[in-house]
C-alpha atoms as a PDB file:
ATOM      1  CA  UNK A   1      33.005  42.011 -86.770  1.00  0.00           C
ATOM      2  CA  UNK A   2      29.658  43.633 -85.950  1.00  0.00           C
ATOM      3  CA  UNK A   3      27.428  42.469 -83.081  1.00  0.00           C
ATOM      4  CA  UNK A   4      23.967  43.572 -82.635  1.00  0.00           C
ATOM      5  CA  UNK A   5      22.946  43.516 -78.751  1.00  0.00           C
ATOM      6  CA  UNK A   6      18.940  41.705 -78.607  1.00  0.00           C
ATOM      7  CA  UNK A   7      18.503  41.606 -75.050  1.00  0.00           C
ATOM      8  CA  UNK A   8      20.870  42.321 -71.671  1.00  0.00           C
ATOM      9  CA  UNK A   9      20.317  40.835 -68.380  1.00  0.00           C
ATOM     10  CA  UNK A  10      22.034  40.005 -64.678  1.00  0.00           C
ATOM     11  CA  UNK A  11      23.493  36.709 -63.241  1.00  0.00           C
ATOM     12  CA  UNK A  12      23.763  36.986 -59.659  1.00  0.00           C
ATOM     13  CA  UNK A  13      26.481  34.021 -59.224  1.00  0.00           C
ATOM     14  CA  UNK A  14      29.186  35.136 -60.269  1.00  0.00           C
ATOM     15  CA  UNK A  15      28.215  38.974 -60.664  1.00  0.00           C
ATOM     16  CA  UNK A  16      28.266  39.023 -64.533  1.00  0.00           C
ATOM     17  CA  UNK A  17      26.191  41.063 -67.078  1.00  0.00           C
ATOM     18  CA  UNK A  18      24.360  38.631 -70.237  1.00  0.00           C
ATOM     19  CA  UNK A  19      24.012  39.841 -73.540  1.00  0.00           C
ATOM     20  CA  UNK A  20      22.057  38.066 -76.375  1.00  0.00           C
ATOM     21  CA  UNK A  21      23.585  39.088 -79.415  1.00  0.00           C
ATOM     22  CA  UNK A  22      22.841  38.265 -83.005  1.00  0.00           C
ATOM     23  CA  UNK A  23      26.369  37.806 -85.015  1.00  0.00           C
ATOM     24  CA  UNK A  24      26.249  40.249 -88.404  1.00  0.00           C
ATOM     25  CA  UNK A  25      28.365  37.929 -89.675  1.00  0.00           C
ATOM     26  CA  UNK A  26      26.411  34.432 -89.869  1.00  0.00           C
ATOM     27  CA  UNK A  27      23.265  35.885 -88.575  1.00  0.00           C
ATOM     28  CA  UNK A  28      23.218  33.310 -85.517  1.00  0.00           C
ATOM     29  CA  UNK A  29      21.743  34.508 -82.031  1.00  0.00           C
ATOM     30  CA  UNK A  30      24.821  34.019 -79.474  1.00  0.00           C
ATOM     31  CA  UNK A  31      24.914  34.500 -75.544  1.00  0.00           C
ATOM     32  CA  UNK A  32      27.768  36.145 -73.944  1.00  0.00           C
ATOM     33  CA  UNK A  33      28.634  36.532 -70.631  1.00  0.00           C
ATOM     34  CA  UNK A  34      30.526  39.398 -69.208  1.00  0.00           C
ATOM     35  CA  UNK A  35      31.880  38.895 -65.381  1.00  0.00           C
ATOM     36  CA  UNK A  36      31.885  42.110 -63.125  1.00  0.00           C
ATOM     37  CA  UNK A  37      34.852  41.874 -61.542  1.00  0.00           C
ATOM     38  CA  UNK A  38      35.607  42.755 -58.072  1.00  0.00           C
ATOM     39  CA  UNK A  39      31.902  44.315 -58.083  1.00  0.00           C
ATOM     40  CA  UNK A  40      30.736  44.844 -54.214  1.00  0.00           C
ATOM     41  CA  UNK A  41      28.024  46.281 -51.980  1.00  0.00           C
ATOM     42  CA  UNK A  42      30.292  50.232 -52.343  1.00  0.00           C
ATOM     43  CA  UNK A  43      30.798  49.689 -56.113  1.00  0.00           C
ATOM     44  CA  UNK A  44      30.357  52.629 -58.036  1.00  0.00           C
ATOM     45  CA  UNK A  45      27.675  51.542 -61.020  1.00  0.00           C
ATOM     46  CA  UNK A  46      28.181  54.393 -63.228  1.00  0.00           C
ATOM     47  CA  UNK A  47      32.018  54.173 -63.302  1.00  0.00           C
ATOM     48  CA  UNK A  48      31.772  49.962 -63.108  1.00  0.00           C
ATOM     49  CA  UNK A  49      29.202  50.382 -66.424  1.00  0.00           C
ATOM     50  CA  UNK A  50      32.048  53.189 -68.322  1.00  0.00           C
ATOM     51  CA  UNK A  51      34.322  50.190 -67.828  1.00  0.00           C
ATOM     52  CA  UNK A  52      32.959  47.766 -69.349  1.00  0.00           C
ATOM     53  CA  UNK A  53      32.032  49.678 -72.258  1.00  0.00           C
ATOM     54  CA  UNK A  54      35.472  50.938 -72.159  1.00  0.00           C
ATOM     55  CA  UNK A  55      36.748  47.377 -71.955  1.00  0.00           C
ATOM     56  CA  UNK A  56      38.638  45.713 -74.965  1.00  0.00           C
ATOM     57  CA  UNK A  57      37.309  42.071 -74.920  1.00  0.00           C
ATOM     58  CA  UNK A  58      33.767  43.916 -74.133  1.00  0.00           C
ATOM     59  CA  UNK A  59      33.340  46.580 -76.410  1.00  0.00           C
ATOM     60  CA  UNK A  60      32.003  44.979 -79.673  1.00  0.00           C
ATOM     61  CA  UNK A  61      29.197  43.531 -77.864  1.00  0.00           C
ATOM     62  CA  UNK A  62      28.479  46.425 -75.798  1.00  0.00           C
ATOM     63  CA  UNK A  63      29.017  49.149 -77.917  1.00  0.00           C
ATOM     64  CA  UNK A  64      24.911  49.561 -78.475  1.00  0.00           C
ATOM     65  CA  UNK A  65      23.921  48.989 -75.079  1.00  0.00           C
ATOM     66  CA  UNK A  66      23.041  52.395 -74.076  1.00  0.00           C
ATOM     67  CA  UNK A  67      24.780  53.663 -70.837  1.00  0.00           C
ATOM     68  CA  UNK A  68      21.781  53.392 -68.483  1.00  0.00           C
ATOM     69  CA  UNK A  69      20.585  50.479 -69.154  1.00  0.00           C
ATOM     70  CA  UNK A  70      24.060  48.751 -68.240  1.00  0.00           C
ATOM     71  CA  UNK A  71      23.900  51.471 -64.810  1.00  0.00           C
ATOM     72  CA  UNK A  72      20.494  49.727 -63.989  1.00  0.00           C
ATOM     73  CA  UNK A  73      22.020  46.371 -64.208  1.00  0.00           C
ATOM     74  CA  UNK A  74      24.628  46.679 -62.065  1.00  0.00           C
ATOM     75  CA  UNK A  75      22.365  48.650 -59.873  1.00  0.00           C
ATOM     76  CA  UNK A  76      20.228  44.872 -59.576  1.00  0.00           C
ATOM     77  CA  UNK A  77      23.628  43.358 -58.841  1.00  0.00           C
ATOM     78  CA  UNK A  78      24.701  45.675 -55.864  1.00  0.00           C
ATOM     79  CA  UNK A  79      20.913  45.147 -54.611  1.00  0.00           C
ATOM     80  CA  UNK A  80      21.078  41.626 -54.888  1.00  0.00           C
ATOM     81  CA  UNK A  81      24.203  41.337 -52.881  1.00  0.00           C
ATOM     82  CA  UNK A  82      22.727  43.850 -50.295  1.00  0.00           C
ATOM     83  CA  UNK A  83      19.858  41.139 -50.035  1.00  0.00           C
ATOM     84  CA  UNK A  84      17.082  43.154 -51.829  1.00  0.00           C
ATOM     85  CA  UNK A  85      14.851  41.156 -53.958  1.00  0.00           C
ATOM     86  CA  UNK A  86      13.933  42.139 -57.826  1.00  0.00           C
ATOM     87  CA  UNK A  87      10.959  43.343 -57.621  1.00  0.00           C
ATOM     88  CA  UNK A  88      12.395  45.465 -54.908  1.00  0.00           C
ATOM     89  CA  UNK A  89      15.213  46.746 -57.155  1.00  0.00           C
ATOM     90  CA  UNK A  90      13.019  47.337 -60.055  1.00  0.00           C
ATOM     91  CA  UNK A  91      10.472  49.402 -57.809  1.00  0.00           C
ATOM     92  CA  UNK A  92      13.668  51.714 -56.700  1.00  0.00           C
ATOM     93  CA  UNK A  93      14.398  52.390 -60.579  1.00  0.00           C
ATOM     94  CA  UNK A  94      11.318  53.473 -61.531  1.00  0.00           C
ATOM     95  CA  UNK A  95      10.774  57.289 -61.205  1.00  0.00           C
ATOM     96  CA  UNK A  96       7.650  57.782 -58.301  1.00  0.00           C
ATOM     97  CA  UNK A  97       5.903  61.626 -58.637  1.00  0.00           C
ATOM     98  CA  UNK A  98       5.280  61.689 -54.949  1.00  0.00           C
ATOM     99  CA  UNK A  99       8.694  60.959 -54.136  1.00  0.00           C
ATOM    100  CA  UNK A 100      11.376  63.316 -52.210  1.00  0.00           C
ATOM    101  CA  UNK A 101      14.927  63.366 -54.292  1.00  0.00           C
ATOM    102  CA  UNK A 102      16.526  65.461 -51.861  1.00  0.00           C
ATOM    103  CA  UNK A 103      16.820  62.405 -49.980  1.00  0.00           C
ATOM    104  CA  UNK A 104      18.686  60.523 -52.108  1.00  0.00           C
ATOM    105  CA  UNK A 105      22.466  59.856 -51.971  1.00  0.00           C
ATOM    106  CA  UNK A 106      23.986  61.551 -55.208  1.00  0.00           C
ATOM    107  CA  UNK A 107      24.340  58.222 -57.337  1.00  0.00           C
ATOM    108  CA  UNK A 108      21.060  57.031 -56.544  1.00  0.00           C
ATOM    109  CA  UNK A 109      19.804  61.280 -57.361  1.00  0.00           C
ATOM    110  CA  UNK A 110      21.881  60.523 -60.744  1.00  0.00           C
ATOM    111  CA  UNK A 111      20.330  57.494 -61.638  1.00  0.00           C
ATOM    112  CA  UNK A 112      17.221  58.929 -61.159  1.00  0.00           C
ATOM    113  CA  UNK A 113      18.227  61.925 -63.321  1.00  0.00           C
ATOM    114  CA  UNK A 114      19.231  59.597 -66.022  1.00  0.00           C
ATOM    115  CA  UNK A 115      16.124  58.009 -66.088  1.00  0.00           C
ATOM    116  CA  UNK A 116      13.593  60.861 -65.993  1.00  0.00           C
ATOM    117  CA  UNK A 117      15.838  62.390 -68.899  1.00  0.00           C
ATOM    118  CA  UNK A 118      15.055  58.979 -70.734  1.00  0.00           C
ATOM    119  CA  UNK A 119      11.842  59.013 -70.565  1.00  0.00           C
ATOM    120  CA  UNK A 120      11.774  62.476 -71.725  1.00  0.00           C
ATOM    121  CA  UNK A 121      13.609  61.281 -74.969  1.00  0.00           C
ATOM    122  CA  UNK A 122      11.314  58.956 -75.730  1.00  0.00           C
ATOM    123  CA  UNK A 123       8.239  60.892 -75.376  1.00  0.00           C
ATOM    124  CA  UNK A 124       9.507  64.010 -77.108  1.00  0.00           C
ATOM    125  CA  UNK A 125       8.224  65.162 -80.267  1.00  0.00           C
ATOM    126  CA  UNK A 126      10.752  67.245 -82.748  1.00  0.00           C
ATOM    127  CA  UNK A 127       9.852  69.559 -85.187  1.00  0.00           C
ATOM    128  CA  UNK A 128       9.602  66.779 -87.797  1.00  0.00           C
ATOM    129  CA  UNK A 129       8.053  63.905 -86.112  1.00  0.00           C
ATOM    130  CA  UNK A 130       4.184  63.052 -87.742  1.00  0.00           C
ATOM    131  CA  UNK A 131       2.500  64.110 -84.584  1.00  0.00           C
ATOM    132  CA  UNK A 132       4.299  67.543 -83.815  1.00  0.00           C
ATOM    133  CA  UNK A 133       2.163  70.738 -82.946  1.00  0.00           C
ATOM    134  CA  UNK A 134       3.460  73.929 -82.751  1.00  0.00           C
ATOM    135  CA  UNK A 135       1.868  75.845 -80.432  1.00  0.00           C
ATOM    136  CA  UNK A 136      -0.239  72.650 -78.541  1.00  0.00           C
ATOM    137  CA  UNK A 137      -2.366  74.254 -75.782  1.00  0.00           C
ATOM    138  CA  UNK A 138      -3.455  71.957 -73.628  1.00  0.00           C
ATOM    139  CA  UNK A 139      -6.605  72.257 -70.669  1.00  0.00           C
ATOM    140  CA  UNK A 140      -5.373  70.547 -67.405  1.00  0.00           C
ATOM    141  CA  UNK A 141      -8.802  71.179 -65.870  1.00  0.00           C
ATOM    142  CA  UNK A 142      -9.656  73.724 -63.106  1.00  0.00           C
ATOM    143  CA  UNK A 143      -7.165  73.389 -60.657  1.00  0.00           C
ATOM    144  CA  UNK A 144      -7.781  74.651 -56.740  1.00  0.00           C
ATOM    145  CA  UNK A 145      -5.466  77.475 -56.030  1.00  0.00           C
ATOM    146  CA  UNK A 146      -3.763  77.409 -52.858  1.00  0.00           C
ATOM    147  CA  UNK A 147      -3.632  80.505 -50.266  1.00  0.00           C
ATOM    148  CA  UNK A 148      -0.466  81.944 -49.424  1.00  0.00           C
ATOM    149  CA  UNK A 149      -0.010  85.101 -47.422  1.00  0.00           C
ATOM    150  CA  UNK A 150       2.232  86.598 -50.358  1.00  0.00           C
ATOM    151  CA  UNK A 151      -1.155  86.809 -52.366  1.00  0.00           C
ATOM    152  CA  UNK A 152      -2.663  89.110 -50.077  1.00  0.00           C
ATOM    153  CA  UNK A 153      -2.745  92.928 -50.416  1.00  0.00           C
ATOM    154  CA  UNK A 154      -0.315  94.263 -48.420  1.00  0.00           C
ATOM    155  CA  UNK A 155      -0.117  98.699 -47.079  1.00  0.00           C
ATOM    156  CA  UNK A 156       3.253  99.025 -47.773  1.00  0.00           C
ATOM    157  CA  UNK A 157       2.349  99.575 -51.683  1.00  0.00           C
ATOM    158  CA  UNK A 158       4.775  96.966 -52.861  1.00  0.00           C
END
């Protein structure tokens, strides 16, 4: 048997996980629904995501779902039963510059870390991609230096 996972998504009632799948066999586009059992508010997503992939009856379909993108599901479920909205949820899974990650509880730090090294993935070029450069020097523009006492010239002649 050989599925081929098209698109994943979230229903809130019951928790479940919904995969459209294409069948390798007959070629036919099929839905499948996957309930989250015993999911609540303290679930743990990353462990909750490892067993469904882990799962007998759930492993064909989710074998090429990657890892994350199940974590981020389950992450919308927990927020949803928290009472966040989706566009709330989705806003907390995107990866803001200007924001503090000490902050952040270790799973949510994690989940960030997944993501950032995701996007990193996608936008790196390897040594035989069509658009690699080996030494790329790039001009970020004048940028105004800061002042910091260590600068200064100091007597002691260190």
């Amino acid at each position: 048997m050989g599925f081929v996972a098209k698109r994943c998504g979230v229903c809130f009632n019951p928790p479940s996980i919904v995969v459209i799948y294409v069948d390798k066999d007959d070629n036919n586009v099929r839905k499948r629904v996957i309930p989250v059992r015993n999911f609540c508010i303290t679930s743990d997503c990353c462990l909750v995501a490892e067993g469904l992939k882990n799962h007998p009856r759930h492993e064909d379909y989710l074998e090429r779902v990657p890892q994350i993108q199940l974590e981020r599901l389950l992450v919308i479920l927990r927020d949803h039963l928290h009472g966040f909205t989706l566009t709330h949820s989705l806003a907390s899974l995107q990866v803001d510059p200007n924001e503090d990650l000490n902050k952040l509880d270790d799973e949510a730090l994690a989940l960030k870390k997944k993501r950032m090294d995701e996007v990193f993935e996608k936008n790196r070029t390897r040594n035989g991609d069509p658009d690699f450069v080996y030494d790329l020097e790039v001009d970020f523009g004048k940028v105004a230096k800061e002042k910091c006492s260590w600068d200064e010239e100091s007597d002691d002649g260190f």
